[in-house]
C-alpha atoms as a PDB file:
ATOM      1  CA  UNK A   1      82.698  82.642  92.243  1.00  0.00           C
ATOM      2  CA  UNK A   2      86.277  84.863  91.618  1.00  0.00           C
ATOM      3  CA  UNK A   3      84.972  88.785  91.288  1.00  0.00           C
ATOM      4  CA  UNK A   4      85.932  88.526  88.214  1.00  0.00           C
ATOM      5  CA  UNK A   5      83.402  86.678  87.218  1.00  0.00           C
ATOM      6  CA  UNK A   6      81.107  87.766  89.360  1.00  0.00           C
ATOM      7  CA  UNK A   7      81.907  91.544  87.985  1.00  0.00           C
ATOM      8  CA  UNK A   8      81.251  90.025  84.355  1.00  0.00           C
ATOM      9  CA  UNK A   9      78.579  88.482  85.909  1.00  0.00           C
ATOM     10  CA  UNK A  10      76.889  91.757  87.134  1.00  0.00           C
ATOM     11  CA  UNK A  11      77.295  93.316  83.873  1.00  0.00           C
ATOM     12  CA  UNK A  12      75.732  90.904  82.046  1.00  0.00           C
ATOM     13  CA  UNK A  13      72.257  91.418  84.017  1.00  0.00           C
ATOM     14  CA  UNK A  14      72.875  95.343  83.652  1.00  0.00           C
ATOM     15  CA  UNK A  15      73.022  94.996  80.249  1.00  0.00           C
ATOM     16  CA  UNK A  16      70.024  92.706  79.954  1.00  0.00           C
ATOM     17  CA  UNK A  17      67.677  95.935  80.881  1.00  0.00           C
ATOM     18  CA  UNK A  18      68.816  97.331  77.450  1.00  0.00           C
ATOM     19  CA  UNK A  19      66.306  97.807  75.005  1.00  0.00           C
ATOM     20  CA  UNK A  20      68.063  96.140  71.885  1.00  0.00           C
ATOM     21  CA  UNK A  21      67.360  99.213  69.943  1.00  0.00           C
ATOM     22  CA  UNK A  22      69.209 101.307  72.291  1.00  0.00           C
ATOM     23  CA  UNK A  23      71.768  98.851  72.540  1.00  0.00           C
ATOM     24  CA  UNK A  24      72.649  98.821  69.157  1.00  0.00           C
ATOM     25  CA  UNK A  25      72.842 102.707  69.290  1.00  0.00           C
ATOM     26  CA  UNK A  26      74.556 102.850  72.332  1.00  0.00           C
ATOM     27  CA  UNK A  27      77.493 100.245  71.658  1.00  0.00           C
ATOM     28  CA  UNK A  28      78.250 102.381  68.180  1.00  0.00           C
ATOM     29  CA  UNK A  29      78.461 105.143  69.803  1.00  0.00           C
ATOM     30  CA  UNK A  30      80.806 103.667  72.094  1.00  0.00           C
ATOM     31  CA  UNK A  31      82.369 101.706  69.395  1.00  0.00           C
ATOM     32  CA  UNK A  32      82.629 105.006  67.102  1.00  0.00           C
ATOM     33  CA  UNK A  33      84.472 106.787  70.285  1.00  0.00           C
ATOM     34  CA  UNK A  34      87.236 104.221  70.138  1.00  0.00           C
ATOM     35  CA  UNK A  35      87.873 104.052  66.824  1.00  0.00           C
ATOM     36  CA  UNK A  36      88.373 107.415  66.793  1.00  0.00           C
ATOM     37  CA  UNK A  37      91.416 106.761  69.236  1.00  0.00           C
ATOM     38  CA  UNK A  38      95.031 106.089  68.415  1.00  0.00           C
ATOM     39  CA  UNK A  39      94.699 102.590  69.163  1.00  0.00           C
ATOM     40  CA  UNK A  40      97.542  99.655  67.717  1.00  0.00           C
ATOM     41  CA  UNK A  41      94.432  97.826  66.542  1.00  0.00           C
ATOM     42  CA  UNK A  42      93.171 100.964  64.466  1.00  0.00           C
ATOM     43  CA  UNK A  43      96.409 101.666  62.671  1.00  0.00           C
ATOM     44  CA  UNK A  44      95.956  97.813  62.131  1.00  0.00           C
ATOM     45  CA  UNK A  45      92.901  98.294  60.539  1.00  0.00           C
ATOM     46  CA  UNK A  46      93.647 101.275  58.362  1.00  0.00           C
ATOM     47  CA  UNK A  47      96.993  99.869  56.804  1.00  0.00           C
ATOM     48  CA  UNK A  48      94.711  95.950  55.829  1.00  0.00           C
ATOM     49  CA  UNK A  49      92.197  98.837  54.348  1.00  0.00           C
ATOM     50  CA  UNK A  50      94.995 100.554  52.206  1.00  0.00           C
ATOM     51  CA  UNK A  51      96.202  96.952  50.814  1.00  0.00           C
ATOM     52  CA  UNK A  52      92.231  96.014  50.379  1.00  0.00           C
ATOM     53  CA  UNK A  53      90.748  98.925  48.795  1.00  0.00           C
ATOM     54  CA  UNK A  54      94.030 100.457  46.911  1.00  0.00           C
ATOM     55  CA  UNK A  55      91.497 102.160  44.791  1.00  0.00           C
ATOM     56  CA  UNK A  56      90.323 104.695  47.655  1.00  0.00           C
ATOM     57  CA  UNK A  57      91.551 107.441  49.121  1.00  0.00           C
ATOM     58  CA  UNK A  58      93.112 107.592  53.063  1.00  0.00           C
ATOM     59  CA  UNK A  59      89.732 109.804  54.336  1.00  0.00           C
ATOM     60  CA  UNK A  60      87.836 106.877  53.114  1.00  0.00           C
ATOM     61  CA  UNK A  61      90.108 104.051  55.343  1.00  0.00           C
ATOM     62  CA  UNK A  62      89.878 106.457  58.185  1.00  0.00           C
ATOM     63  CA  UNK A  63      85.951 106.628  57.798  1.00  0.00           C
ATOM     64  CA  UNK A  64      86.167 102.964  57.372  1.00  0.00           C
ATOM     65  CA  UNK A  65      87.834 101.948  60.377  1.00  0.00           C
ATOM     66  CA  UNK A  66      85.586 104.611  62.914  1.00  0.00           C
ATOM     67  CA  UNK A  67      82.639 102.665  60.918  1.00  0.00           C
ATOM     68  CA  UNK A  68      84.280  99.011  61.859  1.00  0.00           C
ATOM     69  CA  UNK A  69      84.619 100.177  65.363  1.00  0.00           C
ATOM     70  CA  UNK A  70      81.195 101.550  65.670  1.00  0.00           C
ATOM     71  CA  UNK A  71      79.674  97.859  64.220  1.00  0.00           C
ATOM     72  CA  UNK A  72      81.243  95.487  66.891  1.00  0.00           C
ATOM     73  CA  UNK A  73      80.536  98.167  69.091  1.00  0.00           C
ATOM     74  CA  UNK A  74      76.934  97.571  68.132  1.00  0.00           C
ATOM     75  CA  UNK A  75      77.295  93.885  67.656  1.00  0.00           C
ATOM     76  CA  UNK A  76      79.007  93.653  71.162  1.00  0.00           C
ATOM     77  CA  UNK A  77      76.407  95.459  73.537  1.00  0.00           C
ATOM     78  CA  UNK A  78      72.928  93.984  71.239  1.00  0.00           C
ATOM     79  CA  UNK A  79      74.955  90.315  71.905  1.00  0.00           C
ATOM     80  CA  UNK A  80      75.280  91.332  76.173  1.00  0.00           C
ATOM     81  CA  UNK A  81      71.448  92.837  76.331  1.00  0.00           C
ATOM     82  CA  UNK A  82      70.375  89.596  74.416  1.00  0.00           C
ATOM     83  CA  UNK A  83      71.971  86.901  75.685  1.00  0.00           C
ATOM     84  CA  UNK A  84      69.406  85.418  77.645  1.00  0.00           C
ATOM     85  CA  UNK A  85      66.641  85.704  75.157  1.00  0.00           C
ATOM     86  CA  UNK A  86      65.593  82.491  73.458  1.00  0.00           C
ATOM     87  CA  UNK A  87      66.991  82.333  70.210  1.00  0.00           C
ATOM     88  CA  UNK A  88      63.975  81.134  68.387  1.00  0.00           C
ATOM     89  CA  UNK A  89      62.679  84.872  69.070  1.00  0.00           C
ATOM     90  CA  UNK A  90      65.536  86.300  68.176  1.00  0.00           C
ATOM     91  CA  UNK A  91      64.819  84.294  64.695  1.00  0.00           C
ATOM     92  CA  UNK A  92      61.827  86.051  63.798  1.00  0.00           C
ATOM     93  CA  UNK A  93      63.419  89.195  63.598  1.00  0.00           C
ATOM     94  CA  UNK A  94      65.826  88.368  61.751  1.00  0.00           C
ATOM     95  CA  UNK A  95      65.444  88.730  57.927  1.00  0.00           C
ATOM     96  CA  UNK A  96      66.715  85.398  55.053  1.00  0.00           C
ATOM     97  CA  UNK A  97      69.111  86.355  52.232  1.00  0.00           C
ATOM     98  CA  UNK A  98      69.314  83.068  49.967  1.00  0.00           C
ATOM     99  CA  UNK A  99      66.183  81.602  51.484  1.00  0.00           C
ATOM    100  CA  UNK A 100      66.362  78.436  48.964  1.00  0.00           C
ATOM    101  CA  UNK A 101      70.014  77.346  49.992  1.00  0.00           C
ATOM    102  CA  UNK A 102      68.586  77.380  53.663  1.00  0.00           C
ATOM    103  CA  UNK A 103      66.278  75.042  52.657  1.00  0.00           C
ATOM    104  CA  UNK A 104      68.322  72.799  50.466  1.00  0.00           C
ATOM    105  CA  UNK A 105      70.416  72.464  53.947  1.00  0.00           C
ATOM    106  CA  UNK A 106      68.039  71.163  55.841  1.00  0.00           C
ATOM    107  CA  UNK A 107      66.392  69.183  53.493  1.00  0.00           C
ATOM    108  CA  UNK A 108      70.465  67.603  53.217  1.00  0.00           C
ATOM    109  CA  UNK A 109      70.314  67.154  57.148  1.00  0.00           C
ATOM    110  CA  UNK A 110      67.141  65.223  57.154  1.00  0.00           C
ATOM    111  CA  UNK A 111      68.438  62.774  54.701  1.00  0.00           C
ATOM    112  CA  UNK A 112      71.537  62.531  56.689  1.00  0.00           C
ATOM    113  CA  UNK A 113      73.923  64.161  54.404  1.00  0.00           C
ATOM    114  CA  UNK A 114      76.554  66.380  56.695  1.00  0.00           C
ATOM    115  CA  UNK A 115      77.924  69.644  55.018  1.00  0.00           C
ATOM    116  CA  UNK A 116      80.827  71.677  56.049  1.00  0.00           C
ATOM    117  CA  UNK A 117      79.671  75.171  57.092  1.00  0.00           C
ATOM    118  CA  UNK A 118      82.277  77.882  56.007  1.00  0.00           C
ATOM    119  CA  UNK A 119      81.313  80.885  58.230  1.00  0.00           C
ATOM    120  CA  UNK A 120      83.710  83.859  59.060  1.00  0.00           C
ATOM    121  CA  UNK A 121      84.370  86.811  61.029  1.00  0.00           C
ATOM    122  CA  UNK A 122      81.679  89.395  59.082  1.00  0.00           C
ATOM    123  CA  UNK A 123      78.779  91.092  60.911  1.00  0.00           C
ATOM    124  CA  UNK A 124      77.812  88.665  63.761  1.00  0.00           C
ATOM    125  CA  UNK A 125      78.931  85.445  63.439  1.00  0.00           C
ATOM    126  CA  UNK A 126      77.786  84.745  67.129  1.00  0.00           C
ATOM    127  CA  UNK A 127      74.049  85.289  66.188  1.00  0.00           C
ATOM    128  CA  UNK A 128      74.131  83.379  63.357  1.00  0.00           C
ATOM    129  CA  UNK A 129      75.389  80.298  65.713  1.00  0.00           C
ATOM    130  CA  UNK A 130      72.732  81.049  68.119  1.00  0.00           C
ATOM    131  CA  UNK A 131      69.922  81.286  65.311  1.00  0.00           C
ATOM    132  CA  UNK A 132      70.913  78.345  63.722  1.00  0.00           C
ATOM    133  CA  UNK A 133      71.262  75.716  65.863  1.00  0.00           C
ATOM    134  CA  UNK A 134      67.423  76.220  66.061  1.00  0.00           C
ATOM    135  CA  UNK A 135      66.877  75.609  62.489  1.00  0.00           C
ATOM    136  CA  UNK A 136      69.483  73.134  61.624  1.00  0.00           C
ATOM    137  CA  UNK A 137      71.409  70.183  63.622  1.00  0.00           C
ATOM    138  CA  UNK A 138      74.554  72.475  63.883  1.00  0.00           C
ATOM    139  CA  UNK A 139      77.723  71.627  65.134  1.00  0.00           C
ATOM    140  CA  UNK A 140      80.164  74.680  65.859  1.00  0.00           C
ATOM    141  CA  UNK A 141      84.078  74.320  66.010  1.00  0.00           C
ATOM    142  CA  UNK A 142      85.889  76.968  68.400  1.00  0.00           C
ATOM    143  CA  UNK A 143      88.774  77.645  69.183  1.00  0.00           C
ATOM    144  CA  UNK A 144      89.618  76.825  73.681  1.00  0.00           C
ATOM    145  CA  UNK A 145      90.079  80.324  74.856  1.00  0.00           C
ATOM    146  CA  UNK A 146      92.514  81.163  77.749  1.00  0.00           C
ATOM    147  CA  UNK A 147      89.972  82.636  80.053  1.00  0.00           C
ATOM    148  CA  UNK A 148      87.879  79.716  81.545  1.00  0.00           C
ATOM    149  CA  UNK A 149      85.272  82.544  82.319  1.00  0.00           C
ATOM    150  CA  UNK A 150      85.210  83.998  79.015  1.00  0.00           C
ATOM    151  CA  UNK A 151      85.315  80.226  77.768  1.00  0.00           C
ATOM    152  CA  UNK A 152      82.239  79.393  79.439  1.00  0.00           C
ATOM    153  CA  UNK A 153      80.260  82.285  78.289  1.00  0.00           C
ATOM    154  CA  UNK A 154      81.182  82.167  74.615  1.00  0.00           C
ATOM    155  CA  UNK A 155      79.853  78.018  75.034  1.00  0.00           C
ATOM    156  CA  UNK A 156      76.612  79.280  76.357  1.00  0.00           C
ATOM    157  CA  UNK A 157      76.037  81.720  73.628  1.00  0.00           C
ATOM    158  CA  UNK A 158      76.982  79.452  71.016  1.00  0.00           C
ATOM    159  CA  UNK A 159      74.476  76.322  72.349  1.00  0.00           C
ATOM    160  CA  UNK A 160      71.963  78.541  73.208  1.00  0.00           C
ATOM    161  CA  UNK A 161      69.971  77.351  70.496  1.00  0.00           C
ATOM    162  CA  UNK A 162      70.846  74.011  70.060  1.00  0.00           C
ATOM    163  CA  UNK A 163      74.258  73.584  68.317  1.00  0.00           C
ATOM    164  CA  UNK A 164      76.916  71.334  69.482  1.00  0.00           C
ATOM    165  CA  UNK A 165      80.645  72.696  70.243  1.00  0.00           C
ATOM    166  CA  UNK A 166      83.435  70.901  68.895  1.00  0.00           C
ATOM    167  CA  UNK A 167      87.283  72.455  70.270  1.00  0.00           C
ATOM    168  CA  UNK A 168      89.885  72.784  68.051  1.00  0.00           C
ATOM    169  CA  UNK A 169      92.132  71.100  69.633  1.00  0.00           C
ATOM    170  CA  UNK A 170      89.241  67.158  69.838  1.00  0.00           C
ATOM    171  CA  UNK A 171      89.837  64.563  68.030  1.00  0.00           C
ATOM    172  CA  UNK A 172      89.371  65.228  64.637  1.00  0.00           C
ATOM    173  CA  UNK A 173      87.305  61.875  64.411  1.00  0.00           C
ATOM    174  CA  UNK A 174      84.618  63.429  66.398  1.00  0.00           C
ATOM    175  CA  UNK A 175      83.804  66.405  63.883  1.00  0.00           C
ATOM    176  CA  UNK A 176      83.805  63.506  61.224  1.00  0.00           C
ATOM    177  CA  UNK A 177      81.773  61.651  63.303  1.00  0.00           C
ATOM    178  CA  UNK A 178      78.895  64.894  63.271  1.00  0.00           C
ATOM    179  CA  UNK A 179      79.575  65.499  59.703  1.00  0.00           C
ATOM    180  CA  UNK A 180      78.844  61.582  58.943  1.00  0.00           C
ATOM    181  CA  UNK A 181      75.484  61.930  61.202  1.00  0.00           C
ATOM    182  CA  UNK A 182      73.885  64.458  58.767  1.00  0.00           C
ATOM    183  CA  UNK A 183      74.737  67.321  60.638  1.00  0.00           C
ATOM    184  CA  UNK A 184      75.834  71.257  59.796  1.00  0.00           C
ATOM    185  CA  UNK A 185      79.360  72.076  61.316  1.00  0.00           C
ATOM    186  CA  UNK A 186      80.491  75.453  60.669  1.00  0.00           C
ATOM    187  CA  UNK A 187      83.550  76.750  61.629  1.00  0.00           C
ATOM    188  CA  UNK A 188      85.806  80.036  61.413  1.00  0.00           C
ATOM    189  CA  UNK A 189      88.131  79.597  58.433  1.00  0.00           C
ATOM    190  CA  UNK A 190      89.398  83.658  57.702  1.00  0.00           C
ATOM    191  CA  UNK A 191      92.245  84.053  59.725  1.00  0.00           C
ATOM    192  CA  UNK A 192      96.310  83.308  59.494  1.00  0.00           C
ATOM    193  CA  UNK A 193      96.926  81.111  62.382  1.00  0.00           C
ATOM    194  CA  UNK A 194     100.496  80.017  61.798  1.00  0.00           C
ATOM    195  CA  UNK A 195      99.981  76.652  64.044  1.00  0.00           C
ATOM    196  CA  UNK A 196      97.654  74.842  61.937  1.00  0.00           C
ATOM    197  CA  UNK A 197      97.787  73.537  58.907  1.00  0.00           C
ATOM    198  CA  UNK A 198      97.115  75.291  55.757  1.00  0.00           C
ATOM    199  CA  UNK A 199      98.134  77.021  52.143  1.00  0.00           C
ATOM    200  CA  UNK A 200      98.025  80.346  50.662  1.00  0.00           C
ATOM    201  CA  UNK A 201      94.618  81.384  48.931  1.00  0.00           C
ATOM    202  CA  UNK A 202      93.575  84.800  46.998  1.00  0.00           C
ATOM    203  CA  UNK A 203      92.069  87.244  49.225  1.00  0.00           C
ATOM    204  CA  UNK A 204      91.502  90.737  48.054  1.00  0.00           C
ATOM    205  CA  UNK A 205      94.397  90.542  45.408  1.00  0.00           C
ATOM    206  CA  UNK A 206      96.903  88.882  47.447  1.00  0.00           C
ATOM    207  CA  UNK A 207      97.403  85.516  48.370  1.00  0.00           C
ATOM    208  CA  UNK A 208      96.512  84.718  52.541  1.00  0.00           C
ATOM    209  CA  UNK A 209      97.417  81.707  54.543  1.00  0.00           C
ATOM    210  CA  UNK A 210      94.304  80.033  55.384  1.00  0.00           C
ATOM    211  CA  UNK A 211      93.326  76.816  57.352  1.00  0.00           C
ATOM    212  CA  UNK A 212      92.665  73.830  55.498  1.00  0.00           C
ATOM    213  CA  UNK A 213      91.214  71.503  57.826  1.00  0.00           C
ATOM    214  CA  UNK A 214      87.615  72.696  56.908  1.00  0.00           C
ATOM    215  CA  UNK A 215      88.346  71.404  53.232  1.00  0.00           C
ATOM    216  CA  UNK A 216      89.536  68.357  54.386  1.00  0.00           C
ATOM    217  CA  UNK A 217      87.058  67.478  57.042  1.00  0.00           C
ATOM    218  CA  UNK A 218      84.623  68.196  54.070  1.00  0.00           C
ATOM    219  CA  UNK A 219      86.101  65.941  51.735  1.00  0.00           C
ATOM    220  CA  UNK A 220      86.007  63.142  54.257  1.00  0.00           C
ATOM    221  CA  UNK A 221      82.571  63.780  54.930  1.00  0.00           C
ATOM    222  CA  UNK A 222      81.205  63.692  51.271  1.00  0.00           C
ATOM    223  CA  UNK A 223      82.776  67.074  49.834  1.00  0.00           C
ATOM    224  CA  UNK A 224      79.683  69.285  50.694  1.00  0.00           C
ATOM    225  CA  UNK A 225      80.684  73.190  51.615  1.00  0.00           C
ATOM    226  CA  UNK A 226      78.443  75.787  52.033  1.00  0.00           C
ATOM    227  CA  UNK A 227      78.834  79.501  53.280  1.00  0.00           C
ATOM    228  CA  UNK A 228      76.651  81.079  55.846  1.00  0.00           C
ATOM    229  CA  UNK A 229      76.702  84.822  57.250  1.00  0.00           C
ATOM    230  CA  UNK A 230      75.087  87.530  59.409  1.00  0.00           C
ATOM    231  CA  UNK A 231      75.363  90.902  59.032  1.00  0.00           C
ATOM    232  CA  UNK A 232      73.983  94.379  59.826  1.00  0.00           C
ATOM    233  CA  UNK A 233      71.936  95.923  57.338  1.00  0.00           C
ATOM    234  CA  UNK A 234      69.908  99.799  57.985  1.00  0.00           C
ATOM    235  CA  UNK A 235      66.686 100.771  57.551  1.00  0.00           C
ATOM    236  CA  UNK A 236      66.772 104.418  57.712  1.00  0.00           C
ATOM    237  CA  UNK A 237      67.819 106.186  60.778  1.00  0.00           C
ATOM    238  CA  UNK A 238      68.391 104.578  63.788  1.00  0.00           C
ATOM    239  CA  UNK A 239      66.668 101.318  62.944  1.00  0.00           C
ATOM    240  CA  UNK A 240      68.736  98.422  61.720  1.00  0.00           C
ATOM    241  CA  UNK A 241      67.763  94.925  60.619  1.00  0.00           C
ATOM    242  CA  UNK A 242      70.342  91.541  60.940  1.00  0.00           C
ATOM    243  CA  UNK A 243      70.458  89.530  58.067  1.00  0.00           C
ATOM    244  CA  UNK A 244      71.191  85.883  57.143  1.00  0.00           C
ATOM    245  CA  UNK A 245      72.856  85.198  54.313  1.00  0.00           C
ATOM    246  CA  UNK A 246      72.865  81.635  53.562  1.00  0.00           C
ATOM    247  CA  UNK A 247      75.226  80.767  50.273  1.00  0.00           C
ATOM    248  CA  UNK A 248      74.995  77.570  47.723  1.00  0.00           C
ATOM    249  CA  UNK A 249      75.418  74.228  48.661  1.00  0.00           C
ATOM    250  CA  UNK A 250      78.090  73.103  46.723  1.00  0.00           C
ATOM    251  CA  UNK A 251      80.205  69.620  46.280  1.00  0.00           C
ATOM    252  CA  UNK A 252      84.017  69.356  45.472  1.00  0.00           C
ATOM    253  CA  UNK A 253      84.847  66.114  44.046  1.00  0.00           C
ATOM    254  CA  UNK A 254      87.485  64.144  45.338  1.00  0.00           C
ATOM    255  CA  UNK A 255      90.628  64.016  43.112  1.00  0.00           C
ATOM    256  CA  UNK A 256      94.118  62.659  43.485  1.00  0.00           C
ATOM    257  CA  UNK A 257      95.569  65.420  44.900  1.00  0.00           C
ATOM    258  CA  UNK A 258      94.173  66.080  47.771  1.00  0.00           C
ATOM    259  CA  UNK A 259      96.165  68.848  49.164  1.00  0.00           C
ATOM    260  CA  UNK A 260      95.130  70.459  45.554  1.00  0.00           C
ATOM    261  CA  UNK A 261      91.539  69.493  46.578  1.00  0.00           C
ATOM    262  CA  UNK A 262      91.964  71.616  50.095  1.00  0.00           C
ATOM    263  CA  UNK A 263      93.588  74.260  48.357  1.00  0.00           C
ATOM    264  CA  UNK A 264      90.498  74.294  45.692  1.00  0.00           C
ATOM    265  CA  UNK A 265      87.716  74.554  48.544  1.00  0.00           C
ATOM    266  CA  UNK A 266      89.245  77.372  50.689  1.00  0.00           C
ATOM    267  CA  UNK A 267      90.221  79.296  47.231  1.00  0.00           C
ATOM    268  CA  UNK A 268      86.382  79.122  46.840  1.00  0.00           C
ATOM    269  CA  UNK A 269      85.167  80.007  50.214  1.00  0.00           C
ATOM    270  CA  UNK A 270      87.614  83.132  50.657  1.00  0.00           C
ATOM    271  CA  UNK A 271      86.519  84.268  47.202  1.00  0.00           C
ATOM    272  CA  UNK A 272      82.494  84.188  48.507  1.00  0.00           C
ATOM    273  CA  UNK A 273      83.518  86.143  51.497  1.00  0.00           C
ATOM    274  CA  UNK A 274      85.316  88.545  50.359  1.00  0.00           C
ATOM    275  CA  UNK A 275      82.599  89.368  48.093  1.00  0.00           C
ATOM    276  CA  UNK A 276      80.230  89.967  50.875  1.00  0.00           C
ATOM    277  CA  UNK A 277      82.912  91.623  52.636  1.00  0.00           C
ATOM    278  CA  UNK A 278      83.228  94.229  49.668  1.00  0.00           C
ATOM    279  CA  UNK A 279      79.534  94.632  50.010  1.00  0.00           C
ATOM    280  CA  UNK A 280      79.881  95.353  53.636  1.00  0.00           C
ATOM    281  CA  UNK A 281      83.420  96.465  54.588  1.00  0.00           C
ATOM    282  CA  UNK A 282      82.578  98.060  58.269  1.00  0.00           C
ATOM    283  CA  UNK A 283      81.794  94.515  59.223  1.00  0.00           C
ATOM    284  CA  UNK A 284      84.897  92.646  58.976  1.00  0.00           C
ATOM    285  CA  UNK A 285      87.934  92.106  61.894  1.00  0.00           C
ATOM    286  CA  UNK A 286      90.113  94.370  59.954  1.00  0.00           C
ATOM    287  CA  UNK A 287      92.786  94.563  62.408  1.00  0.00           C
ATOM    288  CA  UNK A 288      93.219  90.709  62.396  1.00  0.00           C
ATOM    289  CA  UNK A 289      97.041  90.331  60.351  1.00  0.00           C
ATOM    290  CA  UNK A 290      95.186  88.476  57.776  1.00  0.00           C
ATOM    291  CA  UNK A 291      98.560  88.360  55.654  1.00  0.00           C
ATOM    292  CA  UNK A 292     100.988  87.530  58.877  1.00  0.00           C
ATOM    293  CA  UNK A 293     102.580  84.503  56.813  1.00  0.00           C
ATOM    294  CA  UNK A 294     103.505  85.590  53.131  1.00  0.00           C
ATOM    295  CA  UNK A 295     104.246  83.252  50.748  1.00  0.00           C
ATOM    296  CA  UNK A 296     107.468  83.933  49.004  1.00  0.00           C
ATOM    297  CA  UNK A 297     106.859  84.669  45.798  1.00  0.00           C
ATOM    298  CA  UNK A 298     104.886  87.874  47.337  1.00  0.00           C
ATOM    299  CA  UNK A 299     107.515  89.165  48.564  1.00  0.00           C
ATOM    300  CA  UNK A 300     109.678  91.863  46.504  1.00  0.00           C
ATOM    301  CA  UNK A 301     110.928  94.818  46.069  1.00  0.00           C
ATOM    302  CA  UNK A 302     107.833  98.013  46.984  1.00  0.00           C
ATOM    303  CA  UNK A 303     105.985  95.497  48.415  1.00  0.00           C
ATOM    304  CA  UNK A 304     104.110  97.639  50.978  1.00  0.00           C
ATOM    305  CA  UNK A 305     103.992  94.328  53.428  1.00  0.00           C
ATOM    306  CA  UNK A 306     107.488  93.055  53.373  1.00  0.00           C
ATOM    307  CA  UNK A 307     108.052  89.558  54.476  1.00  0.00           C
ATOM    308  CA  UNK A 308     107.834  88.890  58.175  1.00  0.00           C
ATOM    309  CA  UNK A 309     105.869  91.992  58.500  1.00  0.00           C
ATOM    310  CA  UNK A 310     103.855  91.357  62.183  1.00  0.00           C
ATOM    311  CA  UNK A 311     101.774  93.896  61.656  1.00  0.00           C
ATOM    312  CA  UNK A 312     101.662  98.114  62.198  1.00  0.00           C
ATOM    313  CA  UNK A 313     101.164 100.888  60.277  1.00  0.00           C
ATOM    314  CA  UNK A 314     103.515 101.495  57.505  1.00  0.00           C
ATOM    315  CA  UNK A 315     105.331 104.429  56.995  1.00  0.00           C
ATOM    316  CA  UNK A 316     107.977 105.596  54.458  1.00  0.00           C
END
């Protein structure tokens, strides 16, 4: 074993003796102490804020981004003190928002009928993996990451509890393959990533280059989308509660056009996030260049993100 791993290792079973209570308290305080740093990922985060939320005031992004910090803070050291517990206990604490759609999934998986999971990065979308797969035959598409350690450990804590992992970068016929065997297969679809394929869809007033293989998988599979969620919710001081939210189950007919069809389903999905992202704005990667690639006709003059802006804070 390299020490790196074995240091990761190590800190893995010290964090294990954390009470998840205290965990949660302890990673926002942690996560509330760098936010409140002058960090390239905070300046990120405030400047998406100002083009998000135009309608508040700078003290209000500021208190934003310390609040985004302090959640993955939280979601980061709960995740390390849990990751060995089973995840069928970790389902009972868990509370159900959308309780019927939950069910009208798995009553779709038992008569064999796949649906395309449209998940994102809001609240904890490693729990909800983890939960899942105990409820649902769930098939999760990553992305390979560079570190073979921190590879490994994300592939633990996303079968935990029964899913299947699908790469990226597989055959495509073997996600159609789970899709045609009844099965759940969520994936990641809120983020510009410039190498795969995809078209511009309204997020939060401007138009976003999104990935479009989800849509298409889906309408190979029988057109069936559905959105699914975790987040953070209190309960009054320093008690808080996770939350799955589990959205319709909805088909897209097939037409003609199919890049029009693609273009349709993501429109949809990024429309039902970012409506639980307005309801919970602390919770989402806001220092992720969601508007790297700009489509043209977005471009002009006061634009405050000129074309082939990579990202910063912008000043006058």
């Amino acid at each position: 074993m390299r020490p790196a791993e074995a240091f990761v290792r190590l800190a893995l079973r010290c964090a294990r003796i954390l009470p998840p209570r205290f965990a949660l308290w302890l990673g926002g305080q942690l996560g509330h102490l760098a936010g409140s740093l002058p960090l390239h990922e905070a300046e990120l985060a405030r400047t998406h804020l100002a083009i998000a939320f135009p309608g508040h005031d700078a003290a209000w992004h500021r208190r934003t981004v310390r609040r985004c910090f302090r959640h993955f803070g939280r979601m980061a050291l709960w995740t390390f003190a849990t990751v060995h517990a089973d995840p069928r206990r970790l389902r009972r604490g868990i509370a159900v928002e959308g309780a019927d759609n939950w069910r009208a999934l798995a009553a779709a998986c038992r008569r064999g009928q796949g649906t395309m999971g449209m998940a994102g990065h809001l609240g904890n979308w490693e729990l909800l993996a983890r939960v899942s797969g105990s409820v649902v035959p769930l098939t999760v598409i990553g992305k390979r990451l560079r570190s073979p350690l921190a590879d490994r450990l994300v592939w633990e804590l996303r079968t935990a509890g029964g899913a299947r992992l699908v790469y990226q970068d597989a055959d495509v016929r073997d996600t159609i393959r789970e899709l045609r065997a009844g099965r759940y297969v969520a994936t990641l679809p809120d983020q510009d990533i410039g190498r795969l394929a995809g078209d511009w869809v309204p997020w939060f007033g401007r138009t976003a280059y999104t990935p479009t293989g989800p849509a298409v998988l889906a309408q190979l599979a029988g057109g069936w989308v559905q959105p699914g969620h975790c987040v953070l919710v209190a309960r009054g001081g320093y008690r808080w509660t996770w939350l799955a939210h589990c959205g319709p189950r909805v088909r897209f007919p097939r037409g003609r056009d199919r890049a029009a069809d693609a273009r349709t389903i993501m429109a949809w999905t990024m429309a039902y996030q970012e409506g639980l992202v307005r309801r919970f704005p602390e919770q989402w990667v806001w220092w992720h260049r969601r508007w790297r690639n700009r489509h043209p006709s977005d471009a002009g003059p006061g634009d405050p993100i000129p074309a082939g802006w990579t990202g910063g804070e912008l000043r006058a």
